[in-house]
N, C-alpha and C. Protein backbone atom coordinates (compact mmCIF):
# COMPACT_ATOMS: atom_id res chain seq x y z
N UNK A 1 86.81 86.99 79.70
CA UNK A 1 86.11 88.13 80.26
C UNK A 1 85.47 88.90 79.11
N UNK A 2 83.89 89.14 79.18
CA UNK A 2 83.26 89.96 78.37
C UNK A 2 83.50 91.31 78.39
N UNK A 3 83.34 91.86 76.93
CA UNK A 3 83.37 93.63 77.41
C UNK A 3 83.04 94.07 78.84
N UNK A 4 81.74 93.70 79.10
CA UNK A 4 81.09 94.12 80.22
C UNK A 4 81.63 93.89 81.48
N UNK A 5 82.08 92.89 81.94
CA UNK A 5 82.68 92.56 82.92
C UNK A 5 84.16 93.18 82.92
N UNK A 6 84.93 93.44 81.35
CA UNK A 6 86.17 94.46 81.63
C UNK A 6 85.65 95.78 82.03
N UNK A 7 84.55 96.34 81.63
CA UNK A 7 84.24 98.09 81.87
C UNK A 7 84.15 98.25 83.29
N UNK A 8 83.20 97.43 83.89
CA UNK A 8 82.86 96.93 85.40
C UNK A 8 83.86 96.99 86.17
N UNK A 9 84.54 95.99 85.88
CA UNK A 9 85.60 95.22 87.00
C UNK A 9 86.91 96.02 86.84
N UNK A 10 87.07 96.74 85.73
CA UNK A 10 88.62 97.48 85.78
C UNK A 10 88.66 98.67 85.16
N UNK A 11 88.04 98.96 84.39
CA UNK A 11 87.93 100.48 83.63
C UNK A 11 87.58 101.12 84.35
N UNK A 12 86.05 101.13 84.67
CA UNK A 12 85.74 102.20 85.47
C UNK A 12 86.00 102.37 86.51
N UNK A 13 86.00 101.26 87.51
CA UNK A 13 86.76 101.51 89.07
C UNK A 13 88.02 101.92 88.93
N UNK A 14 88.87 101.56 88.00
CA UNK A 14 90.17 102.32 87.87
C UNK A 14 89.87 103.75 87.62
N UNK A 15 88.86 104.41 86.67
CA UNK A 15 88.75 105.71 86.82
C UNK A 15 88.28 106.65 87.62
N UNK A 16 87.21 105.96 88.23
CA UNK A 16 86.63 106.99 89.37
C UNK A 16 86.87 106.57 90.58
N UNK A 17 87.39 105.36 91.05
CA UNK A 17 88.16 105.42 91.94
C UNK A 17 86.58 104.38 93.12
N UNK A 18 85.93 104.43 92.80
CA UNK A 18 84.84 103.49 93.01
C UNK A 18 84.05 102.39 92.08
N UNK A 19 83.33 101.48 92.78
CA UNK A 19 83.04 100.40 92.04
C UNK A 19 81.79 101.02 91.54
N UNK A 20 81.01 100.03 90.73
CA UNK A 20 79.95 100.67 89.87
C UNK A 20 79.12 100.30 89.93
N UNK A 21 77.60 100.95 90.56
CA UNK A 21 76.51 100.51 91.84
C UNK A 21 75.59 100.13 90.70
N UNK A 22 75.29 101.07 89.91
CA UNK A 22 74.02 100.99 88.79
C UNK A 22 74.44 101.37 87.18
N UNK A 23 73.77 100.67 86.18
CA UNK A 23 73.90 101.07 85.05
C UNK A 23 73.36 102.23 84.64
N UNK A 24 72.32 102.70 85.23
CA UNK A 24 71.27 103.90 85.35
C UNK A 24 72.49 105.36 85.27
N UNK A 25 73.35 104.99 86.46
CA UNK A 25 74.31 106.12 87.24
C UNK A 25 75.02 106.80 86.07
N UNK A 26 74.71 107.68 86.08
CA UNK A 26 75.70 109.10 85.36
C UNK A 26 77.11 108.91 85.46
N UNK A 27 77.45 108.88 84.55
CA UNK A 27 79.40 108.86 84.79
C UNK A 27 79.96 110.28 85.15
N UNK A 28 79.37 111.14 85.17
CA UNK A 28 79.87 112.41 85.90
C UNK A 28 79.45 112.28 87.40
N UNK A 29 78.38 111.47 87.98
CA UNK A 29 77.78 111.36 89.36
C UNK A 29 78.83 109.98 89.79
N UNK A 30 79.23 109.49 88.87
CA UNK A 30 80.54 108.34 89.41
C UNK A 30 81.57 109.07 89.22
N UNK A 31 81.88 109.83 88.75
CA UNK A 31 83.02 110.87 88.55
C UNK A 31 82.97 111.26 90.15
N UNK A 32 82.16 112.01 90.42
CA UNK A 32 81.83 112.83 91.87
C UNK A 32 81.91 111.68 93.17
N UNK A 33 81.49 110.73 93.27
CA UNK A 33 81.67 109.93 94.16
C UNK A 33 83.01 109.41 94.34
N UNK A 34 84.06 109.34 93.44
CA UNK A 34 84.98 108.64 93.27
C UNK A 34 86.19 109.91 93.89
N UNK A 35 85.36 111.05 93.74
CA UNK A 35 86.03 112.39 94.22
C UNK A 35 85.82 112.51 96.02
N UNK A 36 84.13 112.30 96.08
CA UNK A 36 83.98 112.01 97.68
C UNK A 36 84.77 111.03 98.31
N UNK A 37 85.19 109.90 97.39
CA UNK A 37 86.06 108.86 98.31
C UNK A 37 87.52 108.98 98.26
N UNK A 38 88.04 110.11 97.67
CA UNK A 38 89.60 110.85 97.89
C UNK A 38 90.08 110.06 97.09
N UNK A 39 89.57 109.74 95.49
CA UNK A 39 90.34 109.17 94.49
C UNK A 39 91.02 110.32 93.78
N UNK A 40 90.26 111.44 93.79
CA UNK A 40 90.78 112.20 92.90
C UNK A 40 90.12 113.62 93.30
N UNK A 41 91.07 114.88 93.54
CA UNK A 41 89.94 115.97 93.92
C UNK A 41 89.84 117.21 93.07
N UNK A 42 89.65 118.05 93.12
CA UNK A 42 89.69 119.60 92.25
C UNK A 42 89.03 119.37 90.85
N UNK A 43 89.33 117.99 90.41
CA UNK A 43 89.40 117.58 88.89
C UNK A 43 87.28 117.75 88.05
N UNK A 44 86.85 118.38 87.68
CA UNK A 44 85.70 118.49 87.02
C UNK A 44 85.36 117.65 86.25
N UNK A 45 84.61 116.72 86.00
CA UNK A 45 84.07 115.84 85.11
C UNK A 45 84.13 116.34 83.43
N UNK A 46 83.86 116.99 83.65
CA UNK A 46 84.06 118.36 82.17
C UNK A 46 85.00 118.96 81.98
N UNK A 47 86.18 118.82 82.01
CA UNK A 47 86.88 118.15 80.77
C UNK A 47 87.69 116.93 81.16
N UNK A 48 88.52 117.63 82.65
CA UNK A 48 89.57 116.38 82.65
C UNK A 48 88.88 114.92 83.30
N UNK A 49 87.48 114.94 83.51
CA UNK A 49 87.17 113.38 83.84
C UNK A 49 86.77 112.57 82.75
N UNK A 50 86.35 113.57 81.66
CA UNK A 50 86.19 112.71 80.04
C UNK A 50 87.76 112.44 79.65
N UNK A 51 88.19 112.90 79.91
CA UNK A 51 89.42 113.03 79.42
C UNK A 51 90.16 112.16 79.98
N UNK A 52 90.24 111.30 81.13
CA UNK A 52 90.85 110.60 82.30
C UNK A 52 90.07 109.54 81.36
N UNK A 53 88.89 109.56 81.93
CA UNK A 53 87.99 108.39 81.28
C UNK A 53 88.39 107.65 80.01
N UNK A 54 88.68 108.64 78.84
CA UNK A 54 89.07 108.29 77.48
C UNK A 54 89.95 107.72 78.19
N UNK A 55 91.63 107.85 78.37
CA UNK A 55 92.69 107.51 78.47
C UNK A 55 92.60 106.38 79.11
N UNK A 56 91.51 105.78 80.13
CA UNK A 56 91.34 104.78 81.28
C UNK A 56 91.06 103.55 80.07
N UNK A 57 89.87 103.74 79.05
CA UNK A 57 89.03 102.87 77.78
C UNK A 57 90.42 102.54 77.59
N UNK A 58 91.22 103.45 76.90
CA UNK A 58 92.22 102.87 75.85
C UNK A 58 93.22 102.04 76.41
N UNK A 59 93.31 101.81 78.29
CA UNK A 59 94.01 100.81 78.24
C UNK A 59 93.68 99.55 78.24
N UNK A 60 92.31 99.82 78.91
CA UNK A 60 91.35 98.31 77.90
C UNK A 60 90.97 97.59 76.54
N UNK A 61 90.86 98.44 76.35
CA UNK A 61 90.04 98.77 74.85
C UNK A 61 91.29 99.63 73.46
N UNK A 62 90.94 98.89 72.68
CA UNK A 62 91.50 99.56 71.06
C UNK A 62 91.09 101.01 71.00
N UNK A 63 90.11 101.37 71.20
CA UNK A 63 89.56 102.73 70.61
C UNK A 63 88.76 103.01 71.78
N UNK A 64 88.05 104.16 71.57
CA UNK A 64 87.70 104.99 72.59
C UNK A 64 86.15 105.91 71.66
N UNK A 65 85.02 106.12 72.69
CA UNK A 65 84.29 107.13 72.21
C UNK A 65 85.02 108.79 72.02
N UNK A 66 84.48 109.62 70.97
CA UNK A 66 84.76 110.77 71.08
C UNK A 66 84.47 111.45 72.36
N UNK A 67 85.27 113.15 72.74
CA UNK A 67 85.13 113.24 73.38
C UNK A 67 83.96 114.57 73.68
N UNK A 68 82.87 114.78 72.42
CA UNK A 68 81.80 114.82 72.33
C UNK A 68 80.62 113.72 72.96
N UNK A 69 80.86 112.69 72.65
CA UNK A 69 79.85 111.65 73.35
C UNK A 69 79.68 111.34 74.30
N UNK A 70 80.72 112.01 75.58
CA UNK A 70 80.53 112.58 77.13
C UNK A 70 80.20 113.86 76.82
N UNK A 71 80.18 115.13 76.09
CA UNK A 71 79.46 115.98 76.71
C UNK A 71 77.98 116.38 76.95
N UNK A 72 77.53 117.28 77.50
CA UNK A 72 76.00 117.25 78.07
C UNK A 72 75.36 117.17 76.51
N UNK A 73 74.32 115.81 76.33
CA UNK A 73 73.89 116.05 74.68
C UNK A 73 74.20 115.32 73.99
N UNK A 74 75.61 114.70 74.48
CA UNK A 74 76.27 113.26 74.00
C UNK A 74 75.81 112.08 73.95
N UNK A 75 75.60 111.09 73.00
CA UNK A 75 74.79 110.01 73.35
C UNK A 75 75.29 108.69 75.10
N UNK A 76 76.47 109.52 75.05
CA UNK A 76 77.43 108.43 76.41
C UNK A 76 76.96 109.01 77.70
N UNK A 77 75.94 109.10 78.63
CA UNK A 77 75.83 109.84 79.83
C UNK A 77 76.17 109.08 80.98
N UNK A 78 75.48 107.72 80.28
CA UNK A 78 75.14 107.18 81.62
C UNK A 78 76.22 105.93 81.97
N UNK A 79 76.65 104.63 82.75
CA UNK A 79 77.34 103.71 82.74
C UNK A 79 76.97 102.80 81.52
N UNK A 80 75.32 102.27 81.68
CA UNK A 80 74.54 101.71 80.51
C UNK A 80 75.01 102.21 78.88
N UNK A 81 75.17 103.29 78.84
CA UNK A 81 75.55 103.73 77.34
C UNK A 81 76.86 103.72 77.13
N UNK A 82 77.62 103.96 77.69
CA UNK A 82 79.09 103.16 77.55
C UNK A 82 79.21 101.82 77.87
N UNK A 83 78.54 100.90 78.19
CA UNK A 83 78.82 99.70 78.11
C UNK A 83 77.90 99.31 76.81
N UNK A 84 76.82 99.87 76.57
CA UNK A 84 76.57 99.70 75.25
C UNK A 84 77.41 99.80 73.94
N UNK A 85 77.86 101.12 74.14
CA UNK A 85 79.37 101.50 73.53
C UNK A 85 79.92 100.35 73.20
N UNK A 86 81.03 100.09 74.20
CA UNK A 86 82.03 99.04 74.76
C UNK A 86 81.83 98.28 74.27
N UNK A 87 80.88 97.22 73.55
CA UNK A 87 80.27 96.36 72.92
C UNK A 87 80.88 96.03 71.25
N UNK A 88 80.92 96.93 71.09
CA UNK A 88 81.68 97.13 69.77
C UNK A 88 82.84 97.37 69.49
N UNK A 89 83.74 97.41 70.66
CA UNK A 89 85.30 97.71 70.75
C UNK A 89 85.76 96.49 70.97
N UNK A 90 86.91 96.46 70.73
CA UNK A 90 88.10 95.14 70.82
C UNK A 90 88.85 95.11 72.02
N UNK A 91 88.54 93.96 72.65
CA UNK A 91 89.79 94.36 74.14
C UNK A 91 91.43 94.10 73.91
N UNK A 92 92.15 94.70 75.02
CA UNK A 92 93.11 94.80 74.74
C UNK A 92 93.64 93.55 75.67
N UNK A 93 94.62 92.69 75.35
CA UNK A 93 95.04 91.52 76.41
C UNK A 93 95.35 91.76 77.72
N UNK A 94 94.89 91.38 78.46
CA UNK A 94 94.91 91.83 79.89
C UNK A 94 96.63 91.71 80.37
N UNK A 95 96.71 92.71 81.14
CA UNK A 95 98.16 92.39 81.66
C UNK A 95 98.56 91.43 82.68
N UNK A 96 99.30 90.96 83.17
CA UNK A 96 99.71 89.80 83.88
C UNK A 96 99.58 90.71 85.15
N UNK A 97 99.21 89.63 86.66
CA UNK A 97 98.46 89.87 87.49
C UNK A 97 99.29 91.06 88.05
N UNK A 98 100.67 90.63 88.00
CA UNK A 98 101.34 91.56 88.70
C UNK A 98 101.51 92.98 88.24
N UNK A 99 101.48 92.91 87.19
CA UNK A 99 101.27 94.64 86.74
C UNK A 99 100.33 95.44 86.43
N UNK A 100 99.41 94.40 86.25
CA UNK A 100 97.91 94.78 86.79
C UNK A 100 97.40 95.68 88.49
N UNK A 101 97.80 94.82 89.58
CA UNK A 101 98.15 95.39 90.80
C UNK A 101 98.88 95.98 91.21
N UNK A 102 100.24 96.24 90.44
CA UNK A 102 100.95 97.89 90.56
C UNK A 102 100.52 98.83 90.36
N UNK A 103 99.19 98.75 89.25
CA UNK A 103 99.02 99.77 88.80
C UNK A 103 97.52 100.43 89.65
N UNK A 104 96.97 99.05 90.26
CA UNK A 104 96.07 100.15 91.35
C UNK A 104 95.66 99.89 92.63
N UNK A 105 97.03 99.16 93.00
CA UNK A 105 97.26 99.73 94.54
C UNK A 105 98.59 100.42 94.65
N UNK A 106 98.37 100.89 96.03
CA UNK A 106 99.65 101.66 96.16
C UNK A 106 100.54 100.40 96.38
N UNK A 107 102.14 101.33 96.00
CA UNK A 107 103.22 100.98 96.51
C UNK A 107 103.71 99.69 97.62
N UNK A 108 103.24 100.47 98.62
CA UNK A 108 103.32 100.19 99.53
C UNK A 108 102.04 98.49 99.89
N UNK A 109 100.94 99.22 99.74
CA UNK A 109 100.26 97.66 99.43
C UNK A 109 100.42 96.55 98.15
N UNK A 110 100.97 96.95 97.06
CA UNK A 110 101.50 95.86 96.35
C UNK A 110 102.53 95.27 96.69
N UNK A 111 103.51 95.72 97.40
CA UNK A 111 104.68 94.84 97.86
C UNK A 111 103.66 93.70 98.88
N UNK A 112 103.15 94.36 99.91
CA UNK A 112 102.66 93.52 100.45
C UNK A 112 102.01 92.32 100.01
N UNK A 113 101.36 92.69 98.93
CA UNK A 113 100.49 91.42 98.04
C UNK A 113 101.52 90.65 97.03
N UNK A 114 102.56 91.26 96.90
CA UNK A 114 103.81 90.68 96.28
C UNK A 114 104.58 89.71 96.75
N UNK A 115 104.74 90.09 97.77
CA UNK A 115 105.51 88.93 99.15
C UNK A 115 104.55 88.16 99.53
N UNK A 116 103.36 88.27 99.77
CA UNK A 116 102.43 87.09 99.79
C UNK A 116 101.77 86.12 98.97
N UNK A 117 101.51 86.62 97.77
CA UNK A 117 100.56 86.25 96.88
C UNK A 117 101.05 85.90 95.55
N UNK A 118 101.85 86.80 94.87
CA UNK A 118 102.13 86.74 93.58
C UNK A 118 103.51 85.84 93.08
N UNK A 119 103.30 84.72 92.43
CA UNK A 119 104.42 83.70 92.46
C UNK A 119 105.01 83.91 90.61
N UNK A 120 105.93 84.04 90.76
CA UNK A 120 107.18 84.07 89.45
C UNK A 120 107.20 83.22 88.39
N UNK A 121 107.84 82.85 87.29
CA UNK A 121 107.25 82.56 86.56
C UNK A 121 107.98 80.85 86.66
N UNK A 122 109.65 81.54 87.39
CA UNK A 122 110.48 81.02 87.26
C UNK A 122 110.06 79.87 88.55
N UNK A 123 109.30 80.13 89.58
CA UNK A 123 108.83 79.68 91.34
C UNK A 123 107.74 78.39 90.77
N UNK A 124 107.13 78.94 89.46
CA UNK A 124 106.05 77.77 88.67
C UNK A 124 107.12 76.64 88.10
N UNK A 125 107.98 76.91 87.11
CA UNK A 125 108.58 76.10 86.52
C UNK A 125 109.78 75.34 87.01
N UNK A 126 110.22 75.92 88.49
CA UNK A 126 111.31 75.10 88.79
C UNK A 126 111.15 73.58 89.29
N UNK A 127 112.16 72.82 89.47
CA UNK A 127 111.63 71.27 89.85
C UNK A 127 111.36 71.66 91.24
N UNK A 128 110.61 70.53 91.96
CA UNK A 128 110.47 70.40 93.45
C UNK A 128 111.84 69.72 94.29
N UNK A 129 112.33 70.28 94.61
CA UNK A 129 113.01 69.56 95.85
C UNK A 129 112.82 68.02 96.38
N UNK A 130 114.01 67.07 96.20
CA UNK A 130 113.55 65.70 96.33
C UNK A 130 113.58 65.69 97.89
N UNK A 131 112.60 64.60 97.88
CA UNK A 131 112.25 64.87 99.45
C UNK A 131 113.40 63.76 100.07
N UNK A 132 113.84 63.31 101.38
CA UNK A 132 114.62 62.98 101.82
C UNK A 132 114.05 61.84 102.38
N UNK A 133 114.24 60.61 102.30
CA UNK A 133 113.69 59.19 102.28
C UNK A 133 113.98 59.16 103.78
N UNK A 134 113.14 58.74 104.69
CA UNK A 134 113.01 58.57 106.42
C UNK A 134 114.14 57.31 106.45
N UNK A 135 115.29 57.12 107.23
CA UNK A 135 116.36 56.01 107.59
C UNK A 135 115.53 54.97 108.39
């Protein structure tokens, strides 16, 4: 997975709580949408959504832009300029599927995807069951 496809596919939808329509789009106007869709409410883009944001990079990513380069004036406004960014950072090893999906669905729907979907490490490596020869 390229930078780009980590910022896309898990950074930012993990932060604003929506997927990411255009590179054009303002990360404070994805901030706000992600607020219209009851990801997150009261919270202002200025300070604590740079601030969310930073903390969101660093679990992808080694390092992080300052938190000057989100404010109004900053070279980071838009999605495009943080993935430009992003370009030059080191990713961090992705976590294994399952703690990956604890961490952004609920509770309650990860069990569900747990009991269905997600197989052990121990469920891969055990032998198969000998099958029972027809008399």
């Amino acid at each position: 997975m390229n930078n780009t496809e980590r910022l896309f596919l898990h950074t930012l939808p993990r932060w604003s709580g929506v997927a990411v329509i255009s590179i054009a789009e303002k990360l404070s106007d994805m901030w706000i949408r992600g607020e219209g869709a009851g990801h997150h409410s009261g919270l202002p883009y200025d300070q604590d959504g740079i601030d969310h944001l930073r903390t969101e990079i660093l679990k992808d990513f080694t390092s992080t832009p300052s938190v000057p380069a989100f404010k109004p004036g900053g070279p980071i406004q838009t999605v495009d300029d943080l993935d430009s960014d992003v370009q030059r950072r080191t990713q961090k090893p992705m976590p294994p599927a399952g703690k990956f999906l604890s961490k952004v669905l609920s509770k309650e729907e990860f069990a569900t995807v747990k009991e269905r979907w997600i197989v052990t490490a121990s469920e891969i490596t055990s032998k198969p069951k000998a099958k029972k020869k027809p008399d």
